[in-house]
C-alpha atoms as a PDB file:
ATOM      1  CA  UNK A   1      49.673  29.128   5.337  1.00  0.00           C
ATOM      2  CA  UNK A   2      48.507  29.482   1.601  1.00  0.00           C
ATOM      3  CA  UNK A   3      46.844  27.518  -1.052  1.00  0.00           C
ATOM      4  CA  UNK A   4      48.115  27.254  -4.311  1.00  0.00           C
ATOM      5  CA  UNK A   5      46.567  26.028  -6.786  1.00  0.00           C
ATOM      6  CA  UNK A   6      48.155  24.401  -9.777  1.00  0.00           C
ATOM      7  CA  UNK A   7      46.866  23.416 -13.105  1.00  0.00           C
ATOM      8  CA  UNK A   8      49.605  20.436 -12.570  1.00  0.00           C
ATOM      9  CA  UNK A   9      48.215  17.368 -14.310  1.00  0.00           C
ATOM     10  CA  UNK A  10      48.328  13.844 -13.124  1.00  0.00           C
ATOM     11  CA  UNK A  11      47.218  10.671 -14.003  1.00  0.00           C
ATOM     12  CA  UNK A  12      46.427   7.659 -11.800  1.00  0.00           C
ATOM     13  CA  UNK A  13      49.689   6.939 -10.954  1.00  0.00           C
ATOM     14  CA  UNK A  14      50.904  10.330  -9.904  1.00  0.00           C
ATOM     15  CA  UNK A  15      53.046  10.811 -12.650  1.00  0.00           C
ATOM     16  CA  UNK A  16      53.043  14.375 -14.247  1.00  0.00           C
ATOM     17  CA  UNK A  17      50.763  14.426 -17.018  1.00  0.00           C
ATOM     18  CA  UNK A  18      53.586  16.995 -19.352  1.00  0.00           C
ATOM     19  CA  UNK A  19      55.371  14.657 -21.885  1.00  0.00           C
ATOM     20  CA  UNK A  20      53.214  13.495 -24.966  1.00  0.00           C
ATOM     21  CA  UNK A  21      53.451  10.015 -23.282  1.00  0.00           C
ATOM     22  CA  UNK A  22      51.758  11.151 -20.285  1.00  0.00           C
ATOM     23  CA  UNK A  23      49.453  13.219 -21.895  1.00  0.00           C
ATOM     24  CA  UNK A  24      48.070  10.134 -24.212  1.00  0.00           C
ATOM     25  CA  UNK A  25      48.441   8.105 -20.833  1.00  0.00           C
ATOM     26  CA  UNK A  26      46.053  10.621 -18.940  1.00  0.00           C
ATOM     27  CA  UNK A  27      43.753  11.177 -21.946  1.00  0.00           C
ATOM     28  CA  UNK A  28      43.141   7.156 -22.258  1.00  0.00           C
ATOM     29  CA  UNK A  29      42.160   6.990 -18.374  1.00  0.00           C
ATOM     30  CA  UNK A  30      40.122   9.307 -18.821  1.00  0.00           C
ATOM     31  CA  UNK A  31      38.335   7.883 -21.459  1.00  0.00           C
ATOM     32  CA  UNK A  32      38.029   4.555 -20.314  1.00  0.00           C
ATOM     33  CA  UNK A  33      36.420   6.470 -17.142  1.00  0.00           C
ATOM     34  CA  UNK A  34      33.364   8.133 -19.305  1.00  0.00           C
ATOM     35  CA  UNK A  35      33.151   4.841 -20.874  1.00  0.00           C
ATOM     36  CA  UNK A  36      32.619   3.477 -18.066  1.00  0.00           C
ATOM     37  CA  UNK A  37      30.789   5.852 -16.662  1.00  0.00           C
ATOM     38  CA  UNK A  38      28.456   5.642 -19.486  1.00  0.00           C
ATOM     39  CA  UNK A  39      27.761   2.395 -19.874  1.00  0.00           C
ATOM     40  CA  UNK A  40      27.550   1.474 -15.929  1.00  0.00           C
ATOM     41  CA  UNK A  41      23.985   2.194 -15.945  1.00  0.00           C
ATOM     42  CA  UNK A  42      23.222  -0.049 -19.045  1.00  0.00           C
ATOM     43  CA  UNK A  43      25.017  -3.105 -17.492  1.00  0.00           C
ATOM     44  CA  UNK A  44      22.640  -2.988 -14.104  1.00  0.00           C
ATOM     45  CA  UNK A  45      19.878  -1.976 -15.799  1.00  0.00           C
ATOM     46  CA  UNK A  46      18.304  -5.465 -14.749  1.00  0.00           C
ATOM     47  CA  UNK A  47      19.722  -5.471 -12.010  1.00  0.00           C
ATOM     48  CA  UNK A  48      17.845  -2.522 -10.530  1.00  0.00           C
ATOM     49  CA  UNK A  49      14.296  -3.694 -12.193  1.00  0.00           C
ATOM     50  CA  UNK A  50      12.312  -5.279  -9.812  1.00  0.00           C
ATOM     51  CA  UNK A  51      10.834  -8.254 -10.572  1.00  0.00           C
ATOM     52  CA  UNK A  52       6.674  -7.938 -10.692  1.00  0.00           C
ATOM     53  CA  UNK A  53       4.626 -10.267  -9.564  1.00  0.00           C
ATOM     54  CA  UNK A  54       0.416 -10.750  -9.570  1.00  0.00           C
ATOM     55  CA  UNK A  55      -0.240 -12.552  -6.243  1.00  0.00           C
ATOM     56  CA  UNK A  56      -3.739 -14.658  -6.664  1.00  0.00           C
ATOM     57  CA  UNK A  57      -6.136 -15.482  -3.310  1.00  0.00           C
ATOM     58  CA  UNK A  58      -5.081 -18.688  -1.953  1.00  0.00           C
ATOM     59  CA  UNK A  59      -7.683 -21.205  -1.961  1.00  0.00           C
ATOM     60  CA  UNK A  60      -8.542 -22.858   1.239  1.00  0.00           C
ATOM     61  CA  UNK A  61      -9.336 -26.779   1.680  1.00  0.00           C
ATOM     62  CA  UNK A  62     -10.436 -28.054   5.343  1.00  0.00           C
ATOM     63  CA  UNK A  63      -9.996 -31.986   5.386  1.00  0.00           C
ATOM     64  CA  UNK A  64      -9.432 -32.066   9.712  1.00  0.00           C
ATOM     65  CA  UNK A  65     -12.901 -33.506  10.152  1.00  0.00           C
ATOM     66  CA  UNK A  66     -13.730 -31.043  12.896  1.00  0.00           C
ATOM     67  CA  UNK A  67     -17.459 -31.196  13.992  1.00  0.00           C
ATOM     68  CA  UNK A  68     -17.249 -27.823  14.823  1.00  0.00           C
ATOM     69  CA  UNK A  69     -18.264 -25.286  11.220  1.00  0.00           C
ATOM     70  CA  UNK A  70     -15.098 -22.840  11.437  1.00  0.00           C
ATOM     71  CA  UNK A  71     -16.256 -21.655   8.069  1.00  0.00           C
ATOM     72  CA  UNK A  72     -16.024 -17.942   9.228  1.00  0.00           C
ATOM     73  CA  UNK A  73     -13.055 -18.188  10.996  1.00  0.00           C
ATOM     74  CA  UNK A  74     -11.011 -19.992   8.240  1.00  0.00           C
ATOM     75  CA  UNK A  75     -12.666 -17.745   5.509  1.00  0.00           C
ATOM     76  CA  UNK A  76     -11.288 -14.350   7.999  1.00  0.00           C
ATOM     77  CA  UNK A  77      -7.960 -15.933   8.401  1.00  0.00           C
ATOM     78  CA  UNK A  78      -7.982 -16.705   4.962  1.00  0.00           C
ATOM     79  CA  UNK A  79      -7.937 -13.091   4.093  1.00  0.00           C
ATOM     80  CA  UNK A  80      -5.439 -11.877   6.863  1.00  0.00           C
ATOM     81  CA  UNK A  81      -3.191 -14.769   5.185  1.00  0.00           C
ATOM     82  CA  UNK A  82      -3.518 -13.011   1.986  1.00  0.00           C
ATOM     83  CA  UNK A  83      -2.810  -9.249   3.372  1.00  0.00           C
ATOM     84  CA  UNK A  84      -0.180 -10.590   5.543  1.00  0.00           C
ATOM     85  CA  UNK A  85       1.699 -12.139   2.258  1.00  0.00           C
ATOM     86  CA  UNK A  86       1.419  -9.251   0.525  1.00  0.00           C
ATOM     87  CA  UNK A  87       2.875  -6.930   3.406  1.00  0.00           C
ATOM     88  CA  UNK A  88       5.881  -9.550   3.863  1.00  0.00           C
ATOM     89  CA  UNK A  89       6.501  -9.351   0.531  1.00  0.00           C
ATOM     90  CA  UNK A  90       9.534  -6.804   0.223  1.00  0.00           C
ATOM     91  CA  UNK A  91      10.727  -4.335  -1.822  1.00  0.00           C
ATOM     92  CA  UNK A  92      12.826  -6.140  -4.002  1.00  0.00           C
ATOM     93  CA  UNK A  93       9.290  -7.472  -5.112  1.00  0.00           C
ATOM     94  CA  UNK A  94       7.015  -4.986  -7.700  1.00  0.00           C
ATOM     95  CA  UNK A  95       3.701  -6.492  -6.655  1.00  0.00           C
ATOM     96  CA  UNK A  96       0.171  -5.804  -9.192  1.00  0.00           C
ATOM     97  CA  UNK A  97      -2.914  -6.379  -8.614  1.00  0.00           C
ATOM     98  CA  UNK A  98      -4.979  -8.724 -10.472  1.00  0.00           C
ATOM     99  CA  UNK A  99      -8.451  -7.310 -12.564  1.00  0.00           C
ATOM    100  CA  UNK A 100     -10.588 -10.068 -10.163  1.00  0.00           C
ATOM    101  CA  UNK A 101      -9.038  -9.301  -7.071  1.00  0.00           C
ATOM    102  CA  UNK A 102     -12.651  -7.429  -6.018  1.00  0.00           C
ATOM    103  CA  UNK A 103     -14.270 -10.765  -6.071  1.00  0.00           C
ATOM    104  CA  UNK A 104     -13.151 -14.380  -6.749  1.00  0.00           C
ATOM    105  CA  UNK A 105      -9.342 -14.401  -7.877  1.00  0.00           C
ATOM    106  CA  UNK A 106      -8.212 -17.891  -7.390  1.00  0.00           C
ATOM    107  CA  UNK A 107      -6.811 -20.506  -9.423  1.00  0.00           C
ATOM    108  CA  UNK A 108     -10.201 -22.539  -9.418  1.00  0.00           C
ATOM    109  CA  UNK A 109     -12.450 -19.109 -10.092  1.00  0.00           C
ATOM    110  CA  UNK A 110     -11.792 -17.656 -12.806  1.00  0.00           C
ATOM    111  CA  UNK A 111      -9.036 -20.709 -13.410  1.00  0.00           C
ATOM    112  CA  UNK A 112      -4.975 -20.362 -14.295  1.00  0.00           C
ATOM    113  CA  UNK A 113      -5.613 -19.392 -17.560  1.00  0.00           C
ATOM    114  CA  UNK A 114      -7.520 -16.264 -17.240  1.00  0.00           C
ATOM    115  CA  UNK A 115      -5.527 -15.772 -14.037  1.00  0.00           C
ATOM    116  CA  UNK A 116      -2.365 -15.990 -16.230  1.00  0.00           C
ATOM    117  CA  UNK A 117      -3.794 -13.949 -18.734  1.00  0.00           C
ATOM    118  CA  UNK A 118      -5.038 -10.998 -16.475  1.00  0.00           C
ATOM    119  CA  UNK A 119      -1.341 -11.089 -14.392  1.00  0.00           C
ATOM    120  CA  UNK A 120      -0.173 -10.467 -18.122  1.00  0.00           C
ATOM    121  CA  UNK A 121      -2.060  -7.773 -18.930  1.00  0.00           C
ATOM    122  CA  UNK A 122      -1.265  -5.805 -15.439  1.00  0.00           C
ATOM    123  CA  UNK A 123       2.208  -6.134 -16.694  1.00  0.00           C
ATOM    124  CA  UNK A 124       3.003  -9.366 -14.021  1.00  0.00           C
ATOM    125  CA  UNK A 125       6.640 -11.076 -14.940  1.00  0.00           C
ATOM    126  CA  UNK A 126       5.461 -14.054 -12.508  1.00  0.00           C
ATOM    127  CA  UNK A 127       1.882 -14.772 -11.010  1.00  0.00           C
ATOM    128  CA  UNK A 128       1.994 -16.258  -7.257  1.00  0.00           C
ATOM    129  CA  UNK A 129      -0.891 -19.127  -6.355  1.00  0.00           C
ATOM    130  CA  UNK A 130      -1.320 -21.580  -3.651  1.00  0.00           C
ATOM    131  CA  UNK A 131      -3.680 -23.291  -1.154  1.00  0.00           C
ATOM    132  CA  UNK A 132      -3.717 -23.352   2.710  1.00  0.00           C
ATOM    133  CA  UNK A 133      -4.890 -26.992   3.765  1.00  0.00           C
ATOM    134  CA  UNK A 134      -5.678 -27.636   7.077  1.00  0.00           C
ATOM    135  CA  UNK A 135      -5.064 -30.871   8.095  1.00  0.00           C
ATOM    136  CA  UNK A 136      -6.426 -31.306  11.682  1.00  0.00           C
ATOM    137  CA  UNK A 137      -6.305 -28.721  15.000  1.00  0.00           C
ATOM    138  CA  UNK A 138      -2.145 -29.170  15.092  1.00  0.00           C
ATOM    139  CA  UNK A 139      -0.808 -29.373  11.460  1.00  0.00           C
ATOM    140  CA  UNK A 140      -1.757 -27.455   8.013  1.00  0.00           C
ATOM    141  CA  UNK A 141       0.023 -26.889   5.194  1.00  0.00           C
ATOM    142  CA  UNK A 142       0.568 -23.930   2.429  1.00  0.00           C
ATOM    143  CA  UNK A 143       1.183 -25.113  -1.461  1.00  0.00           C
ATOM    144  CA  UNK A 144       1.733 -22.702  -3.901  1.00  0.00           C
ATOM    145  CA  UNK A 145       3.658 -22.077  -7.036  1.00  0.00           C
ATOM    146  CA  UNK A 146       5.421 -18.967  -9.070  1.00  0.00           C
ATOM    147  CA  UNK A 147       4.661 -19.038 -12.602  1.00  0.00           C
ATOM    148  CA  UNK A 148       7.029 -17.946 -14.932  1.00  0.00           C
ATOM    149  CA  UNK A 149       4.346 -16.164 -17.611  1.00  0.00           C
ATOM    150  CA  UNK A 150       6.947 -15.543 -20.245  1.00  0.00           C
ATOM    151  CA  UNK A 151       7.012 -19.082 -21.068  1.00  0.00           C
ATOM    152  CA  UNK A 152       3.974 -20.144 -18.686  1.00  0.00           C
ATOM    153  CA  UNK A 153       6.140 -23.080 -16.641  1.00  0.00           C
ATOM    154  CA  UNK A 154       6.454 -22.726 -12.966  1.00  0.00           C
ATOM    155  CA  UNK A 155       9.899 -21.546 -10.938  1.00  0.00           C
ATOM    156  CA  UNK A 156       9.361 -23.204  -8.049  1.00  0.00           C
ATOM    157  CA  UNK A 157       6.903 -25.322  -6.074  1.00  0.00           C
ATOM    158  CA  UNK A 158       6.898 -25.172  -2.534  1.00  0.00           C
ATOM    159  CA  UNK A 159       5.145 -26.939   0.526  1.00  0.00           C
ATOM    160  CA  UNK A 160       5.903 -25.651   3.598  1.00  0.00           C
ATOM    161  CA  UNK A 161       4.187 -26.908   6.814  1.00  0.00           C
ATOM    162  CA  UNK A 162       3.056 -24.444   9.879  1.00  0.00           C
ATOM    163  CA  UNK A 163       1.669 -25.849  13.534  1.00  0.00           C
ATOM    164  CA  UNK A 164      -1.450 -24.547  14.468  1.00  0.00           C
ATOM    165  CA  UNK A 165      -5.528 -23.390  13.570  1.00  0.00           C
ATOM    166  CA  UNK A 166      -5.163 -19.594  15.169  1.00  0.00           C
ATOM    167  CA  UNK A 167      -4.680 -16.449  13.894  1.00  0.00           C
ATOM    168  CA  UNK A 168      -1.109 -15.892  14.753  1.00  0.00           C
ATOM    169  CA  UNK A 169      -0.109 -19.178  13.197  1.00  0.00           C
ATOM    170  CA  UNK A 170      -1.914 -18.796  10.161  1.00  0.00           C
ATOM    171  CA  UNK A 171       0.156 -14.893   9.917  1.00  0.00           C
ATOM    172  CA  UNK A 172       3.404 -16.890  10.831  1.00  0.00           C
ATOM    173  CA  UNK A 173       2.719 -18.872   8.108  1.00  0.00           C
ATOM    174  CA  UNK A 174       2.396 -15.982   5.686  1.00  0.00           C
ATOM    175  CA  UNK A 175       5.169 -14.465   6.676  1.00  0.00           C
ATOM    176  CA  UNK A 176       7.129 -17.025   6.493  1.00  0.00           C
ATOM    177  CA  UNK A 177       5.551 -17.851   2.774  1.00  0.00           C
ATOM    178  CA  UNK A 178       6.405 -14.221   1.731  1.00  0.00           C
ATOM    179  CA  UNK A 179      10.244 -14.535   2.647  1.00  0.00           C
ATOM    180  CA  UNK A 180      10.358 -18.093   0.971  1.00  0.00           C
ATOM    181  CA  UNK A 181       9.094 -16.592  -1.926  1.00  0.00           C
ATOM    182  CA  UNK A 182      11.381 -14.243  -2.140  1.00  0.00           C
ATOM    183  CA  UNK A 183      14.471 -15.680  -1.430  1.00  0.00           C
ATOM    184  CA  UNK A 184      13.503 -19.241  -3.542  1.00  0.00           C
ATOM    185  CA  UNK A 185      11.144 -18.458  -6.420  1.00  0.00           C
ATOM    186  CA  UNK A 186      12.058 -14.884  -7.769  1.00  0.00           C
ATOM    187  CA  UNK A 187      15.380 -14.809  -9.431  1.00  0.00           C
END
C-alpha cells in the first residue's frame, strides 16, 4: 500500500478548494483563523494574570478570661496561622511580601495606611488583614478583610468561626481562611 500525497485543497467543509469561489472561501477561513489566532492571546490576557496580593500578620486579641498566661502559645500559633495561610493560599494567588514583614506588619503597627501604601509599592493588586479572637477554650473567631488598593475599599469581609485553642485547630482555621479567600474575595 502507497501514500500519495496531493496538493488537493480543501476547506472546512471538504469541498475542493479549485473554483475562484472556493478559493476566496478557503482564503477567508483561513484568515479568520490567524485572526484568531492572533488575537486569542490578547483576549485572556487577564485571564491568565494572577491576581497579587500582600498578606499582613493577623493581629491576635485574647478576651476568654483564662487565668492561665498562654501568651507564648497564642503568640507561636499566631505565626503557624500566618505560614499556614500563606501555604493554603494557591496558585491562582501571586502572593508579595510586605517591606515590614521582618518585624511588626499589622494593621495596628505600622497602621492600614502605610500597610496599604507598602502592598502598593511591592506591586500588591489587594492587601489581606485580619484578627484571630479567641473567645474562650471552645470558640474563636478569624476577621479579616481584602482591600481593593486601586480604589482603597474592601472586597469582602469575612468572619468565620473555628472550635478549639490547639494547634491543629488554629491550622484548620487557616486553611480554611486561605480557601475562603480565594474562592470569595479575589475575583
Amino acid at each position: 500500500m502507497a501514500i500519495v500525497l496531493t496538493s488537493e485543497k480543501r476547506d472546512a467543509q471538504g469541498a475542493k478548494c479549485g473554483s475562484s469561489i472556493s478559493t476566496f472561501e478557503c482564503g477567508q477561513f483561513f484568515l479568520i483563523l490567524m485572526g484568531a489566532g492572533l488575537l486569542a492571546p490578547a483576549a485572556f490576557a487577564d485571564v491568565a494574570e494572577p491576581a497579587t496580593l500582600a498578606v499582613a500578620d493577623f493581629e491576635f486579641r485574647d478576651t476568654s478570661g483564662e487565668v492561665r498566661d498562654q501568651t507564648a502559645e497564642h503568640e507561636a500559633r499566631l505565626k503557624a496561622f500566618g505560614v499556614a495561610l500563606q501555604d493554603g493560599l494557591s496558585e491562582k494567588i501571586k502572593l508579595v511580601a510586605l517591606p515590614c514583614q521582618a518585624e511588626q506588619c499589622t494593621i495596628k503597627d505600622p497602621g492600614l495606611v502605610d500597610l496599604s501604601k507598602q502592598a502598593k509599592t511591592a506591586s500588591a493588586k489587594y492587601l489581606l488583614i485580619g484578627q484571630v479572637h479567641k473567645m474562650s477554650t471552645l470558640v474563636g473567631w478569624v476577621k479579616f478583610a481584602v482591600l481593593d488598593l486601586s480604589n482603597n475599599k474592601p472586597v469582602c469581609d469575612r468572619y468565620l468561626t473555628y472550635r478549639g485553642d490547639t494547634d491543629e485547630a488554629w491550622r484548620r482555621a487557616a486553611e480554611f481562611t486561605a480557601r475562603d479567600v480565594e474562592k470569595h474575595c479575589i475575583p
